[in-house]
N, C-alpha and C. Protein backbone atom coordinates (compact mmCIF):
# COMPACT_ATOMS: atom_id res chain seq x y z
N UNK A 1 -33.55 -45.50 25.73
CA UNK A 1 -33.52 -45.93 24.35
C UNK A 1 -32.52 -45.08 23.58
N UNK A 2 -31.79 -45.95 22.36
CA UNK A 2 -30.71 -45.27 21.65
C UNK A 2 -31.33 -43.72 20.99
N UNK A 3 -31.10 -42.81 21.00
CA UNK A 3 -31.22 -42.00 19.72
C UNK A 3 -30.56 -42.08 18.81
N UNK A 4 -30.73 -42.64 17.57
CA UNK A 4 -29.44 -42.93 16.43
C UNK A 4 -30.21 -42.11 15.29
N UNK A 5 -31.27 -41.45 15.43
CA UNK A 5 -31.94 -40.32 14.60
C UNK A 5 -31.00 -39.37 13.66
N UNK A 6 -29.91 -38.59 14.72
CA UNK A 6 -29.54 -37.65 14.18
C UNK A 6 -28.19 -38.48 13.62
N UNK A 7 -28.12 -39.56 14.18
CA UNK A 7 -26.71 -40.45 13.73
C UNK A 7 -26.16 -40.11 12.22
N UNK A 8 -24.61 -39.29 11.90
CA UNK A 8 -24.39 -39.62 10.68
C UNK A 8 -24.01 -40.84 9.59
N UNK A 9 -23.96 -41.95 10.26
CA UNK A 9 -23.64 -43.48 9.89
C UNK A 9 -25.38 -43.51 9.27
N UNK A 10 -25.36 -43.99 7.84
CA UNK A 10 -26.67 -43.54 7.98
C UNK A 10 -27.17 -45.35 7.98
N UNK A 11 -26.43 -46.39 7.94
CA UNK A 11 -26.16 -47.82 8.29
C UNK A 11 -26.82 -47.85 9.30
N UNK A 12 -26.56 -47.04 10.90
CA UNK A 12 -26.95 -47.33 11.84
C UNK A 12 -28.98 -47.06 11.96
N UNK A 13 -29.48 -47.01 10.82
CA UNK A 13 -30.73 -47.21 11.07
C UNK A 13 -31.16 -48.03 10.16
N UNK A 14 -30.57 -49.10 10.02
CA UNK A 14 -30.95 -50.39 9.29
C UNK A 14 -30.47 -51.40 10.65
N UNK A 15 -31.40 -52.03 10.98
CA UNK A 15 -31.76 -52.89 12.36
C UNK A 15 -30.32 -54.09 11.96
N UNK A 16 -30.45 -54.32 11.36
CA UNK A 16 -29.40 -55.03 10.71
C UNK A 16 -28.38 -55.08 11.23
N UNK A 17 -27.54 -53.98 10.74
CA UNK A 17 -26.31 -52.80 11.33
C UNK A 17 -26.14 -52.41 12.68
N UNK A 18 -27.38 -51.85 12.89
CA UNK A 18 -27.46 -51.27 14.38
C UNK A 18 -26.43 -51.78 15.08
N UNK A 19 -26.56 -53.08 16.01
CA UNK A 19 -26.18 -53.54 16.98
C UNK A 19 -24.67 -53.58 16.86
N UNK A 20 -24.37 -54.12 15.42
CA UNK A 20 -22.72 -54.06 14.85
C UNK A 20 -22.16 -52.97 15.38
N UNK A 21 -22.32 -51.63 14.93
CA UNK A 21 -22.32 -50.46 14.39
C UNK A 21 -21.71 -49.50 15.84
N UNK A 22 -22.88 -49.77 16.97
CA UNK A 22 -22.75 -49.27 18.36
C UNK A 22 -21.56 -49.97 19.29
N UNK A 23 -21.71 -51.25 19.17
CA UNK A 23 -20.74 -52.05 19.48
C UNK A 23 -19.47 -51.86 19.01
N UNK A 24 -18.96 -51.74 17.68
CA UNK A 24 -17.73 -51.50 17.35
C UNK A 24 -16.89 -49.49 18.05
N UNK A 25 -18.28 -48.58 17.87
CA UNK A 25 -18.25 -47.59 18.47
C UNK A 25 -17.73 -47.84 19.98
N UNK A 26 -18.38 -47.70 20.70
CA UNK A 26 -18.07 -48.06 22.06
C UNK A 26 -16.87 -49.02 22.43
N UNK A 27 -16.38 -49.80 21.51
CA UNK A 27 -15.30 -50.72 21.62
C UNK A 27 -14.10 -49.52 21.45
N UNK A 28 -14.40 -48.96 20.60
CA UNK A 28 -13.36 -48.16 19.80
C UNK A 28 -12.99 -47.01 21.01
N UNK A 29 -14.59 -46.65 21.41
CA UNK A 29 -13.68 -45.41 22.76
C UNK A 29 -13.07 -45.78 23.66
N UNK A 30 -13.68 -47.44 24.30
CA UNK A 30 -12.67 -47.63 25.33
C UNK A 30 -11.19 -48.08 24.66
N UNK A 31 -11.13 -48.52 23.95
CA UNK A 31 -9.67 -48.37 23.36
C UNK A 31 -8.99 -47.44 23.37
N UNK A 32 -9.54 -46.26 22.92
CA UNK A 32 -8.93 -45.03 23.20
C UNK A 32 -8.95 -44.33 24.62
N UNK A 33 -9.35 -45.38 25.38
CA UNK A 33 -9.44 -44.95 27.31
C UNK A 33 -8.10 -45.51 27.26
N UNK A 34 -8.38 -46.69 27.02
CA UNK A 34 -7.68 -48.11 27.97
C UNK A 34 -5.93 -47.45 27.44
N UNK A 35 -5.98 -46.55 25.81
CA UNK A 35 -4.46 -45.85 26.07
C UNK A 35 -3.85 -44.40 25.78
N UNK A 36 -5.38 -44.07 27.26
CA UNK A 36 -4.96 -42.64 27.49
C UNK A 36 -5.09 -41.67 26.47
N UNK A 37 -5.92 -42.03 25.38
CA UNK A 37 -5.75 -41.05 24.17
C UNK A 37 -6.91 -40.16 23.81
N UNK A 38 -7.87 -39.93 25.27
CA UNK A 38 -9.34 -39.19 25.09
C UNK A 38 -8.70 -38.04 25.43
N UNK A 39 -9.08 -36.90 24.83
CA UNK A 39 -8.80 -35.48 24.97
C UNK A 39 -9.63 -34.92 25.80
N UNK A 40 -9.81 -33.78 26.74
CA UNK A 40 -10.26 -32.93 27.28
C UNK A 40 -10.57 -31.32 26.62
N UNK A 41 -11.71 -30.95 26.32
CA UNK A 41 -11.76 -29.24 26.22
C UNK A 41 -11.64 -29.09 27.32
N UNK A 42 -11.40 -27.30 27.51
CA UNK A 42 -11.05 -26.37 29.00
C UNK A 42 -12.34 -26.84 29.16
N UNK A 43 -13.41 -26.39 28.19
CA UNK A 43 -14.83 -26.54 28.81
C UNK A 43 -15.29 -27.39 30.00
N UNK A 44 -14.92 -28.67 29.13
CA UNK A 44 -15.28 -30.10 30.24
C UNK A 44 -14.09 -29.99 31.08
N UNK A 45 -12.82 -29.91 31.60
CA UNK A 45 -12.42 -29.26 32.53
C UNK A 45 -13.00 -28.71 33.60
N UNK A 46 -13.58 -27.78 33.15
CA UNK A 46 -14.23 -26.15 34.40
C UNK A 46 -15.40 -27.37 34.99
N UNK A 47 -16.17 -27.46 33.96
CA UNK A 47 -17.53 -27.98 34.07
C UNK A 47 -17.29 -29.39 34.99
N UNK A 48 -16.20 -29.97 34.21
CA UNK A 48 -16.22 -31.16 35.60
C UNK A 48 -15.77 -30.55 37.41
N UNK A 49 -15.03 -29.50 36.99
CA UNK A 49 -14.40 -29.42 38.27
C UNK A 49 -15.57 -28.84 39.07
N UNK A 50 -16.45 -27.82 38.89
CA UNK A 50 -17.26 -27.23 39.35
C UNK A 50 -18.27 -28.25 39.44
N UNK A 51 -18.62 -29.66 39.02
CA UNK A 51 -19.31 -30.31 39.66
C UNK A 51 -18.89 -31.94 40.33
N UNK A 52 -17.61 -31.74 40.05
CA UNK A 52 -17.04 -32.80 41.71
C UNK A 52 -16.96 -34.08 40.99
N UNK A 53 -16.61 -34.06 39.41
CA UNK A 53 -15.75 -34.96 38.62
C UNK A 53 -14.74 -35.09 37.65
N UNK A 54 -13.79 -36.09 38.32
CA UNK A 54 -12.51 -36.25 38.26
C UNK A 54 -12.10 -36.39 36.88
N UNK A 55 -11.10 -36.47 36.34
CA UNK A 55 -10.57 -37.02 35.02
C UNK A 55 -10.53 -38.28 35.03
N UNK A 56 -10.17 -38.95 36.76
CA UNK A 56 -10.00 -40.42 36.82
C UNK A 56 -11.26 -41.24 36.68
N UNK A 57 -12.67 -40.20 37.52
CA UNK A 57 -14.22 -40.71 37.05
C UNK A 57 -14.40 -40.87 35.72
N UNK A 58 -14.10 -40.16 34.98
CA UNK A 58 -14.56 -40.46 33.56
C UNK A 58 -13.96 -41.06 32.90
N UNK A 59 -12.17 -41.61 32.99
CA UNK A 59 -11.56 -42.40 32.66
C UNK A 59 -12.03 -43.83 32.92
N UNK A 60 -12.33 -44.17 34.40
CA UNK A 60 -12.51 -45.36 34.64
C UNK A 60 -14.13 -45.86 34.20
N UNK A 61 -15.01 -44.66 33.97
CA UNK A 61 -16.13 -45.17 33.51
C UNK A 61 -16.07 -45.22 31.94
N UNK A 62 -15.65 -44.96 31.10
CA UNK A 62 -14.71 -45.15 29.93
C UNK A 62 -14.80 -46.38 29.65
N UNK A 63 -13.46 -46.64 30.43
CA UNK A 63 -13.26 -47.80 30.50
C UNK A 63 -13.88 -49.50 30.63
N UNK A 64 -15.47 -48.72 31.18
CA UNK A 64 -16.07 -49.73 31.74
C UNK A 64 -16.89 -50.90 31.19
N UNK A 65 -17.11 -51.83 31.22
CA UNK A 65 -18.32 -53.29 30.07
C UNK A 65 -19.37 -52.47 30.28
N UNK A 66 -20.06 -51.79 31.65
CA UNK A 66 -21.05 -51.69 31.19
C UNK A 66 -21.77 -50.33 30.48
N UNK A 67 -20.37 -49.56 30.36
CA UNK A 67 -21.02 -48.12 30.06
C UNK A 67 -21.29 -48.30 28.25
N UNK A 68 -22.50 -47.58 28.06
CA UNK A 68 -23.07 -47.86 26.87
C UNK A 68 -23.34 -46.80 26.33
N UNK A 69 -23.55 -46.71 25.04
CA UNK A 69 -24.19 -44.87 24.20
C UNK A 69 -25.44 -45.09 24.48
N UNK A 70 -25.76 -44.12 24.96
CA UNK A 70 -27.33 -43.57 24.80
C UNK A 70 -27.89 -42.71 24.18
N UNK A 71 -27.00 -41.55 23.31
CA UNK A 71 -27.35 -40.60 22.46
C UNK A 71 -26.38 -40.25 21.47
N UNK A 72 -26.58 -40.10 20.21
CA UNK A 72 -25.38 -39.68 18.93
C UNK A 72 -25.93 -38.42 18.52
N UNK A 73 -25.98 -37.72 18.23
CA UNK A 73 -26.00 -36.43 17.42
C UNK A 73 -25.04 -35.92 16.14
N UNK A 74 -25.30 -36.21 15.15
CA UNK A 74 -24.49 -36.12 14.21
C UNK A 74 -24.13 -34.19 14.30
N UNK A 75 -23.45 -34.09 13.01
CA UNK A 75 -22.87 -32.74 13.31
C UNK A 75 -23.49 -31.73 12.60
N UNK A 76 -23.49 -30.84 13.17
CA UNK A 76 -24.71 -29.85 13.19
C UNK A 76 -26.27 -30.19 13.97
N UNK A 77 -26.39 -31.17 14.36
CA UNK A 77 -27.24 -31.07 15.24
C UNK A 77 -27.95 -30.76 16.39
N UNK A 78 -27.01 -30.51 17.06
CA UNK A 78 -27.46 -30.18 18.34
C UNK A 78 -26.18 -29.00 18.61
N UNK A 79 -27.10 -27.76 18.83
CA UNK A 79 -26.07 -26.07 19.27
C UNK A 79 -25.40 -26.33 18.03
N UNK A 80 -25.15 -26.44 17.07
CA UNK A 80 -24.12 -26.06 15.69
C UNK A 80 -22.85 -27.12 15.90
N UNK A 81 -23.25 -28.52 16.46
CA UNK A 81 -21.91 -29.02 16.69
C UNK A 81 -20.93 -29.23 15.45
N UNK A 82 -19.45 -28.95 15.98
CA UNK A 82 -18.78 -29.20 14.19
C UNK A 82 -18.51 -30.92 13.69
N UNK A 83 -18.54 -31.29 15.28
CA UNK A 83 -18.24 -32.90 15.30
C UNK A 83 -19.56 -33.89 15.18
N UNK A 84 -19.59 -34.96 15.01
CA UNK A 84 -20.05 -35.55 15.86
C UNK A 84 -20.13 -36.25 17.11
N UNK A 85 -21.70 -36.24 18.14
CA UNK A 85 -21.37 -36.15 19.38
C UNK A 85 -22.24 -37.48 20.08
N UNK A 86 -21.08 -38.01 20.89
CA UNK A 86 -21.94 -39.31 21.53
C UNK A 86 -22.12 -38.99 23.28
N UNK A 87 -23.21 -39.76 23.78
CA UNK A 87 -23.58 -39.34 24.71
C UNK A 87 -23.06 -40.59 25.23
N UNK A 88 -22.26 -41.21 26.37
CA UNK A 88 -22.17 -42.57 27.24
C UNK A 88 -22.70 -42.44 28.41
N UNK A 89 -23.41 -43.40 28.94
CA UNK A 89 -23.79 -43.33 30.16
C UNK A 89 -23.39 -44.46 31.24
N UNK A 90 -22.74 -44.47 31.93
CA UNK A 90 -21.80 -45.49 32.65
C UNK A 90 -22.60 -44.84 34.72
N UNK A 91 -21.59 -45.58 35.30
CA UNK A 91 -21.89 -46.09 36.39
C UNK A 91 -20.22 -45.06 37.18
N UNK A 92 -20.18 -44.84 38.35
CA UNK A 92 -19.03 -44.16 38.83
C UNK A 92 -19.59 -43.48 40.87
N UNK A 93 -18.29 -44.25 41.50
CA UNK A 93 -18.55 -43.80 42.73
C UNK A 93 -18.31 -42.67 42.84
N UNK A 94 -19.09 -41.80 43.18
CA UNK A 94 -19.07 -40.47 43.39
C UNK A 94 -19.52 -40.25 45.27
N UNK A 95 -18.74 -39.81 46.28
CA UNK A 95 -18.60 -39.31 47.64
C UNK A 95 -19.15 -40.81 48.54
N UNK A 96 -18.66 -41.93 47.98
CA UNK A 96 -19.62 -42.87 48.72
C UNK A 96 -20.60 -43.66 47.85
N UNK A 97 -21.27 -43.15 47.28
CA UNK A 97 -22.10 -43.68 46.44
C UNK A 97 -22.04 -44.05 44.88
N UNK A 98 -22.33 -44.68 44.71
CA UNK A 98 -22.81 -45.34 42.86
C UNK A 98 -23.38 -44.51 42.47
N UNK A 99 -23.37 -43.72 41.47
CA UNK A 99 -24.24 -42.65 40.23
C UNK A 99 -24.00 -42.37 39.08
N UNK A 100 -24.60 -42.70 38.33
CA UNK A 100 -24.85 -42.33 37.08
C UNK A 100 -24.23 -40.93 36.47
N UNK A 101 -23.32 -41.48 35.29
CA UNK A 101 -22.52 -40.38 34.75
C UNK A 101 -22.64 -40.17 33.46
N UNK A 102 -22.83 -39.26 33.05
CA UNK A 102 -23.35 -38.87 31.46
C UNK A 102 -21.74 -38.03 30.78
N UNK A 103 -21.36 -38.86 29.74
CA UNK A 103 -19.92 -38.15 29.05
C UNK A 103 -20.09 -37.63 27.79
N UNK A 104 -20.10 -36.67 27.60
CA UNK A 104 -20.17 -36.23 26.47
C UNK A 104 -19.34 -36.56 25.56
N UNK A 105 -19.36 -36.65 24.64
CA UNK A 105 -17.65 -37.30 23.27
C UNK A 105 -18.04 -36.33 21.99
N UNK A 106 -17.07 -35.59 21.62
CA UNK A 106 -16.75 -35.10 20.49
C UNK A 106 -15.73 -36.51 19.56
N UNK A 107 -16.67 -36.59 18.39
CA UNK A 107 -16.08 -37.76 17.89
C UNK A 107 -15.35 -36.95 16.71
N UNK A 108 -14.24 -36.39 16.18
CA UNK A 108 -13.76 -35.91 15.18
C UNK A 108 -13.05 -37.01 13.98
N UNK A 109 -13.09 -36.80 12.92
CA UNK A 109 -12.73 -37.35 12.00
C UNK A 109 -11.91 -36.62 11.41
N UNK A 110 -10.06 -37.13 11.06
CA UNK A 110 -9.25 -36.23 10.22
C UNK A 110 -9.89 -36.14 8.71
N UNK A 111 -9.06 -35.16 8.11
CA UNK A 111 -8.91 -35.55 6.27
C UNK A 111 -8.53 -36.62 6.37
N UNK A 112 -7.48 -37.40 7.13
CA UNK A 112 -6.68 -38.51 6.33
C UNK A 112 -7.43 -39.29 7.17
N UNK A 113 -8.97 -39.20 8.01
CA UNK A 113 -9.49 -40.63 7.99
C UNK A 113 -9.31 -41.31 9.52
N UNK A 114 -8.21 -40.21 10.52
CA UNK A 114 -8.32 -40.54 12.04
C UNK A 114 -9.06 -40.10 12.74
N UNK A 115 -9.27 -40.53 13.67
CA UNK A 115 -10.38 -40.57 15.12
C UNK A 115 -9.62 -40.01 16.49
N UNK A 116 -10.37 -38.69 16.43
CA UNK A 116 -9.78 -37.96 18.27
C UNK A 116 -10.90 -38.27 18.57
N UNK A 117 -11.18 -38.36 19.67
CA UNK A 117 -12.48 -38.12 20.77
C UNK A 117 -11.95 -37.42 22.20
N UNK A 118 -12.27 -36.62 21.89
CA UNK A 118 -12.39 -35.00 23.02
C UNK A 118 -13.91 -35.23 24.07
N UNK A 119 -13.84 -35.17 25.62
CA UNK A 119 -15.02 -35.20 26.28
C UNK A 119 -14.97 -33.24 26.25
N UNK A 120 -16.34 -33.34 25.98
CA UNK A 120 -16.97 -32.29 26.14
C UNK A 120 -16.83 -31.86 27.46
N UNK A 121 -18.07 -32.41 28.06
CA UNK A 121 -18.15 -32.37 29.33
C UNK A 121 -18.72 -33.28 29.79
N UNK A 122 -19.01 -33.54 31.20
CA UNK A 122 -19.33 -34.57 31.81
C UNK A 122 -20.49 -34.46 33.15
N UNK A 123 -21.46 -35.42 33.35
CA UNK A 123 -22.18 -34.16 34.51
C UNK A 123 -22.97 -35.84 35.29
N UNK A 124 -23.50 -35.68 36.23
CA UNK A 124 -24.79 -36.77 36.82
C UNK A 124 -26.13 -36.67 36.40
N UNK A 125 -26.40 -37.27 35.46
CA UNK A 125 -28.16 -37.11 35.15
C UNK A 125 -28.85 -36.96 36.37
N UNK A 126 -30.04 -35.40 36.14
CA UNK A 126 -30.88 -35.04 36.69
C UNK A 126 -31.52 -36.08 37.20
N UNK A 127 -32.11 -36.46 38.23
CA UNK A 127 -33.40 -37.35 38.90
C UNK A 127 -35.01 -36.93 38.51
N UNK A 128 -34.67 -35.57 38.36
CA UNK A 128 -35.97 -34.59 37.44
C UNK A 128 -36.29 -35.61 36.30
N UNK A 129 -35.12 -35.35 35.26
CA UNK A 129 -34.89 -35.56 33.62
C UNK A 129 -35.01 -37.48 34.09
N UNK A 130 -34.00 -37.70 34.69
CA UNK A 130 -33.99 -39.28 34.13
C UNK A 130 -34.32 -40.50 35.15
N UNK A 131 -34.59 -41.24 34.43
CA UNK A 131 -35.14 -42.34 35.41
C UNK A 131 -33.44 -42.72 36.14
N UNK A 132 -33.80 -43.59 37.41
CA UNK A 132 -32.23 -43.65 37.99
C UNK A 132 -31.44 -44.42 37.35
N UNK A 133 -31.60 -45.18 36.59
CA UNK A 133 -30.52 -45.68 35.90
C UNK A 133 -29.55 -44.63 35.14
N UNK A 134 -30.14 -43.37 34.75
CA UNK A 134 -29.68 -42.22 34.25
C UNK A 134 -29.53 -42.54 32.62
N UNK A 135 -30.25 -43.69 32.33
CA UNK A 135 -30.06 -44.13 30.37
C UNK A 135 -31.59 -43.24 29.66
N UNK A 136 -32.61 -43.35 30.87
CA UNK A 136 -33.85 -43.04 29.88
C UNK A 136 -34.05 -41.84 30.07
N UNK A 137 -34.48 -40.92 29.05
CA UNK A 137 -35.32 -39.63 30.12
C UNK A 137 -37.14 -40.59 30.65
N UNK A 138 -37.01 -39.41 31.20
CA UNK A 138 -38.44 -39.14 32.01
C UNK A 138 -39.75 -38.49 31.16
N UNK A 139 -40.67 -39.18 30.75
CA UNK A 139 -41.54 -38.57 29.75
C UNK A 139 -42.11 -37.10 30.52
């Protein structure tokens, strides 16, 4: 289920909106896949490399119909973020197999009103934490 709790769109919790709202989001990042214009921290760097995903994994799951948000965190919410932060959860062959990939997105907003999105980092939802689809946690 969405968390749109900490969401700063404060639209996106009028049922109304919602569906608009996520949809135009998610349209908007793969746009910014589909031309190469998602940024990397060193962070998500290290962190992908040390767990055995690519720039091209998270590009092509990016990219993908079915990868969807599953978590927003507006800013300051979660660790002191300065941005706001979306969580996607998409699909990606990893050594052979299909698994579940969790991308972190720093969504920044200029003064003059533009949109970077920087991946944080990127990782495989726990089997502990999430059911296998890797969208829900685990009560």
């Amino acid at each position: 289920m969405l968390n749109i709790n900490n969401c700063e769109d404060n639209h996106c919790r009028n049922p109304y909106y919602e569906k608009k709202h996520w949809s135009s989001k998610i349209n908007k990042i793969k746009a910014f896949a589909n031309y190469g214009l998602i940024e990397y921290s060193e962070h998500a760097l290290s962190q992908m490399q040390a767990r055995g995903i690519t720039k091209e994994y998270v590009e092509h799951t990016l990219r993908k119909y079915s990868t969807s948000i599953v978590q927003c965190h507006g800013k300051g919410t979660y660790n002191d973020n300065a941005d706001e932060l979306v969580v996607l959860c998409g699909k990606v062959k990893i050594d052979g197999s299909k698994q579940p990939i969790h991308i972190i997105l720093a969504e920044h907003i200029t003064s003059e009103g533009g949109v970077h999105y920087k991946v944080v980092t990127a990782y495989v939802p726990s089997p502990v934490y999430f059911h296998a689809n890797g969208k829900l946690l685990k009560n």
